[in-house]
N, C-alpha and C. Protein backbone atom coordinates (compact mmCIF):
# COMPACT_ATOMS: atom_id res chain seq x y z
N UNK A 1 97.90 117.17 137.57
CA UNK A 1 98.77 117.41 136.45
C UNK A 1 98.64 118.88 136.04
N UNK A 2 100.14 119.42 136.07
CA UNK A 2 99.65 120.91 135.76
C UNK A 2 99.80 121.15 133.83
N UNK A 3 99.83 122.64 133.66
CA UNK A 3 99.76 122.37 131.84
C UNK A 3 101.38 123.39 132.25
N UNK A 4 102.24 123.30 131.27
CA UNK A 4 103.86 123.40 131.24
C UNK A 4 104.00 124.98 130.33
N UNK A 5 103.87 125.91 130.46
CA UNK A 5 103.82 127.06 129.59
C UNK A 5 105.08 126.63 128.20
N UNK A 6 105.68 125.78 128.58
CA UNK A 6 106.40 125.21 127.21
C UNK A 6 106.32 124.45 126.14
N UNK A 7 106.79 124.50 125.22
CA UNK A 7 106.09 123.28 124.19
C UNK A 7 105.20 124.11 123.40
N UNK A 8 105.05 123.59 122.02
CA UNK A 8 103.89 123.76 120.88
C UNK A 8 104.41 125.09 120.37
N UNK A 9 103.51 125.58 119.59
CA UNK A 9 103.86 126.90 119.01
C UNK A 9 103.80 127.93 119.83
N UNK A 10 104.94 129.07 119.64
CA UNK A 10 105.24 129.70 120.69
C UNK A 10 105.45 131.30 119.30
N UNK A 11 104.78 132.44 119.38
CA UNK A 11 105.36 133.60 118.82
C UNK A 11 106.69 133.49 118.44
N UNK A 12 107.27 133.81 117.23
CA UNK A 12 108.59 134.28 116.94
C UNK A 12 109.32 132.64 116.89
N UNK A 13 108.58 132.03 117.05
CA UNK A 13 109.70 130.30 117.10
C UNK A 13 109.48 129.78 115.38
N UNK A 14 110.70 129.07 114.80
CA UNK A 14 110.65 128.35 113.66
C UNK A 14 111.69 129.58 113.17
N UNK A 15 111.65 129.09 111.58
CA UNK A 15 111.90 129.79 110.72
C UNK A 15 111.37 130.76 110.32
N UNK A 16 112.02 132.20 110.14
CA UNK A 16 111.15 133.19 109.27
C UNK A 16 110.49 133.03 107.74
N UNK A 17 109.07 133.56 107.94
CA UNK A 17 108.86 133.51 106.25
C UNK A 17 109.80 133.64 105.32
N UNK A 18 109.73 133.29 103.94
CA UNK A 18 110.69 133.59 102.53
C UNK A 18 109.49 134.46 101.99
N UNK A 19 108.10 134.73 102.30
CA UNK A 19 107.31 135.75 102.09
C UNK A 19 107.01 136.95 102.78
N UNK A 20 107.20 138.11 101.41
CA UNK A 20 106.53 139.35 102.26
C UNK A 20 105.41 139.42 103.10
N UNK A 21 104.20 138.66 102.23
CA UNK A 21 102.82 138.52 102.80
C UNK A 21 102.86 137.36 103.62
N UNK A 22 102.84 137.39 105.00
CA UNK A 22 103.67 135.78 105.94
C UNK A 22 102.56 135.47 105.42
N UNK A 23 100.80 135.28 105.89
CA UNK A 23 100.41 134.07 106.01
C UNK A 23 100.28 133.65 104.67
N UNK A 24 100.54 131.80 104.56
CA UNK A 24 100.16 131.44 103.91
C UNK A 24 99.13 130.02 104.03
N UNK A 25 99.31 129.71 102.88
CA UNK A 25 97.93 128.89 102.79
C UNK A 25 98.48 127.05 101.53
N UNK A 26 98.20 125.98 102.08
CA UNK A 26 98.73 124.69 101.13
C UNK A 26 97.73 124.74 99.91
N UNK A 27 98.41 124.50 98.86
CA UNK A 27 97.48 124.44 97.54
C UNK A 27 98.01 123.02 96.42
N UNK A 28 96.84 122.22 96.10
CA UNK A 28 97.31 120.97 95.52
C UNK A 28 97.19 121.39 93.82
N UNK A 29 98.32 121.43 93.41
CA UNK A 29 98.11 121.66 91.70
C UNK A 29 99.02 120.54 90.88
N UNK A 30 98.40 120.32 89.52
CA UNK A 30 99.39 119.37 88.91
C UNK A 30 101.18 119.92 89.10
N UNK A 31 101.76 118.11 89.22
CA UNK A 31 102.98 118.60 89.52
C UNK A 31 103.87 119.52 88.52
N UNK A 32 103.52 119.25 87.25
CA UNK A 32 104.25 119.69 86.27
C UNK A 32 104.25 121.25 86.32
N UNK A 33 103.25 121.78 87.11
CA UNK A 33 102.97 123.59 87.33
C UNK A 33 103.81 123.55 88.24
N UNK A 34 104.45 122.96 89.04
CA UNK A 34 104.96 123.78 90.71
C UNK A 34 105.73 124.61 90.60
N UNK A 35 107.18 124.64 89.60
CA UNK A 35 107.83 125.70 89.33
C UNK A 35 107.02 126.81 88.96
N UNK A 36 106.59 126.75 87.98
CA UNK A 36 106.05 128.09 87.59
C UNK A 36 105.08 128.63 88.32
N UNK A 37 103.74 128.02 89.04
CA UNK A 37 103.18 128.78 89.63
C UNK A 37 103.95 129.38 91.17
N UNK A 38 104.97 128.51 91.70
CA UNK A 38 105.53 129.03 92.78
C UNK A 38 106.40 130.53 92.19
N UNK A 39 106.69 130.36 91.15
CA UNK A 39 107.49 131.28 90.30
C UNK A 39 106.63 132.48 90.26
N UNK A 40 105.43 132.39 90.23
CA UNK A 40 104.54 133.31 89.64
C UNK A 40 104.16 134.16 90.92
N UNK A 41 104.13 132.77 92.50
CA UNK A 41 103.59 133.86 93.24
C UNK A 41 104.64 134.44 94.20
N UNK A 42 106.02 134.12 93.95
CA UNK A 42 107.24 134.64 93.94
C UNK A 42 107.64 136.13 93.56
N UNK A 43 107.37 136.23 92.43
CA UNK A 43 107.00 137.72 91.32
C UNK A 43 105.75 138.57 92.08
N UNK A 44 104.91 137.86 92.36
CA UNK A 44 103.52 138.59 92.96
C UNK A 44 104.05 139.34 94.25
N UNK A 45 104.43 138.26 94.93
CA UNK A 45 105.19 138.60 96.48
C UNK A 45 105.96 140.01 96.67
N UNK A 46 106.71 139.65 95.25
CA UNK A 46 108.39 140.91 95.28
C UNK A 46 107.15 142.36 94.94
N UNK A 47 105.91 142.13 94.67
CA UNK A 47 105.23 143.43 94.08
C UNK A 47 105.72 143.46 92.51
N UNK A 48 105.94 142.52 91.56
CA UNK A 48 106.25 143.13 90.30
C UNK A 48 105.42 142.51 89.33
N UNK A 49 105.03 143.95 88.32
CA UNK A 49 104.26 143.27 87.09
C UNK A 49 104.28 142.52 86.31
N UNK A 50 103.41 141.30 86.80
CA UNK A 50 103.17 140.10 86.01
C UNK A 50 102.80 140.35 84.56
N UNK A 51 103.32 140.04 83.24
CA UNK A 51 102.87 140.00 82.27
C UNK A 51 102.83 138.54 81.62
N UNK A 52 101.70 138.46 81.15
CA UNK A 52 101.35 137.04 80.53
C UNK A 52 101.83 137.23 79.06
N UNK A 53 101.61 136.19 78.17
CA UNK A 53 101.61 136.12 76.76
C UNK A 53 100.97 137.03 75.38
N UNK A 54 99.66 137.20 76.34
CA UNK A 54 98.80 137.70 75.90
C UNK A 54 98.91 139.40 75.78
N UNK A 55 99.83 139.88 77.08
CA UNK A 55 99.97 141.49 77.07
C UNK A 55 101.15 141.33 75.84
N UNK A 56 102.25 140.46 76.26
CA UNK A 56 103.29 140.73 75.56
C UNK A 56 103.04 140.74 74.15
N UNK A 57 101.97 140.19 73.30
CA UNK A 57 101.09 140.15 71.45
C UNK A 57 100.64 141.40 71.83
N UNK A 58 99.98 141.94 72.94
CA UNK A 58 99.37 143.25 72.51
C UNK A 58 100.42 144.09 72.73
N UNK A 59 101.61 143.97 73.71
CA UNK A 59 102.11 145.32 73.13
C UNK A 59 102.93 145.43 71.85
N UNK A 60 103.75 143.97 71.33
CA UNK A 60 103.85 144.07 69.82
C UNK A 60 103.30 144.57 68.64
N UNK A 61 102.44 144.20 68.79
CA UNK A 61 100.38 144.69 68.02
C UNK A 61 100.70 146.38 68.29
N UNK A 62 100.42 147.29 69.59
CA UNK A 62 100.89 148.12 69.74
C UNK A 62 101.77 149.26 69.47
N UNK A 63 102.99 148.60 69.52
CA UNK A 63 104.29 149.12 68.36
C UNK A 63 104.22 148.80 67.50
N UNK A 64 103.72 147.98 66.18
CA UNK A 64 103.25 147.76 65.01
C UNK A 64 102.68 148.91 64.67
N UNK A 65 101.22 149.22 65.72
CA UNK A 65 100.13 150.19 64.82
C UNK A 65 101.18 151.87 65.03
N UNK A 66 101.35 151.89 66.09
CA UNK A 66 102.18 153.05 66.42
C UNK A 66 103.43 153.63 65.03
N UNK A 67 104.16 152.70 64.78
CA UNK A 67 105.01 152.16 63.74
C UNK A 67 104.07 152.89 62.33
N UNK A 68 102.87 152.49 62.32
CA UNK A 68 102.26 152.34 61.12
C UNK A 68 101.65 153.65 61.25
N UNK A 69 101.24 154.67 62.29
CA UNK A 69 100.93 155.87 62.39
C UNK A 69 101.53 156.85 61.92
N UNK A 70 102.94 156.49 61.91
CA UNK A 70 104.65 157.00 61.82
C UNK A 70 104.84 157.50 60.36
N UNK A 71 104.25 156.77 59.16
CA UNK A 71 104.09 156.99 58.39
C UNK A 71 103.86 157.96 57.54
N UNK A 72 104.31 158.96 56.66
CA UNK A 72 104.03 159.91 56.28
C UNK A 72 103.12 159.42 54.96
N UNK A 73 101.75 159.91 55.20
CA UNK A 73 101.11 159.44 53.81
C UNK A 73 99.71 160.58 53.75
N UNK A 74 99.31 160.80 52.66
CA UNK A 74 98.24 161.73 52.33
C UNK A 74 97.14 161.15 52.12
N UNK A 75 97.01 159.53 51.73
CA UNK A 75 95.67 159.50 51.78
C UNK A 75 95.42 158.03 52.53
N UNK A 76 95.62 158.34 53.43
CA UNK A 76 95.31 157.33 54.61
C UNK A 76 94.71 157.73 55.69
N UNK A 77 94.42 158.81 55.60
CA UNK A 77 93.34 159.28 56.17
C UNK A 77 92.43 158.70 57.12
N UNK A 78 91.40 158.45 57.01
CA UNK A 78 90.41 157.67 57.31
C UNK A 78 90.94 156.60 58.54
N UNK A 79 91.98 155.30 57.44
CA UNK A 79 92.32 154.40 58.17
C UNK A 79 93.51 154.63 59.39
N UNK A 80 93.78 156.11 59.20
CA UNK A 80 94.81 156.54 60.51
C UNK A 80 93.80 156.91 61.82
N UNK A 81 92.78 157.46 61.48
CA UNK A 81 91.41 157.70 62.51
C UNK A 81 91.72 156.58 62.97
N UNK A 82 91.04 155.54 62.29
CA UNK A 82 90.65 154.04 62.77
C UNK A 82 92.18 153.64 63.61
N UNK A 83 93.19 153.23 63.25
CA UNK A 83 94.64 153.08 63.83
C UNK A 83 94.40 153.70 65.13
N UNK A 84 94.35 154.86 65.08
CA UNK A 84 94.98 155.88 66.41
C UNK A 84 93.29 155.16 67.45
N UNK A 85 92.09 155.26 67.27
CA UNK A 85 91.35 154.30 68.09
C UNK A 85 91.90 153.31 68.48
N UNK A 86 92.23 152.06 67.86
CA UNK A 86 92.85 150.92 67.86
C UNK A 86 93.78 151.05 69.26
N UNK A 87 94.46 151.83 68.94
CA UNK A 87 95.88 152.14 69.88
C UNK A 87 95.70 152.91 70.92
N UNK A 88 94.48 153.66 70.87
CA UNK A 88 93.69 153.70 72.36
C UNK A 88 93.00 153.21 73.29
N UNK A 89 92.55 152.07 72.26
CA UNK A 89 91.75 150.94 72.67
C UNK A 89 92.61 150.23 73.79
N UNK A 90 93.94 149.80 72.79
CA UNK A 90 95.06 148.42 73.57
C UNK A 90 95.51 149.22 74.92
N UNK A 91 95.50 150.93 74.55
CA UNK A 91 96.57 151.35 75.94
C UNK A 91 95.68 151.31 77.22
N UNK A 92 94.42 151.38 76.91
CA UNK A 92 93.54 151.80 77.81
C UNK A 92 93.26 150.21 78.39
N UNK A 93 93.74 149.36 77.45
CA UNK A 93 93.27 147.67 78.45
C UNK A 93 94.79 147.30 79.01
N UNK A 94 96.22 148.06 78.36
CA UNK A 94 97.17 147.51 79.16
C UNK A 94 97.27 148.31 80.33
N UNK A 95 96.70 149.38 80.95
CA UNK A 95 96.78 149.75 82.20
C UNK A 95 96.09 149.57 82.92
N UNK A 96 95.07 148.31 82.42
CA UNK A 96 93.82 148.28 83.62
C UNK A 96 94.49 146.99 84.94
């Protein structure tokens, strides 16, 4: 019996990936996530910045204090120091 160079997986046979990054990998998660996490690693795939809930309060928070820097006032002094930290603080964790 000889072996048939045909048959089984063969380079370039099937369908092309729908991913940039081909390989992939099966993952079991509750069903009620499948949209969104397929959604999520959809967005990851295309290369674009994911923002959660959590950036989107800080950059509100953000334009608030910024907003509140804006202010023309003489004796706020002190608490504009403190502000302008604050708002170095958030920029320096939204680009990490």
């Amino acid at each position: 019996m000889s072996i048939s160079g045909r048959g089984g997986q063969r380079e370039g046979s099937g369908r092309p990936s729908p991913w940039n990054n081909k390989k992939t990998v099966a993952i079991r998660v509750p069903e009620v996530f499948v949209e969104e996490v397929v959604e999520y690693a959809r967005r990851l795939d295309r290369g674009e910045r994911v923002v959660n809930s959590d950036s989107v309060q800080n950059q509100k928070l953000l334009e608030m204090l910024k907003n509140a820097l804006d202010v023309p006032t003489k004796s706020f002094g002190k608490g504009k120091v403190i502000l302008r930290e604050i708002v170095s603080i958030l920029e320096t964790a939204q680009n990490q």
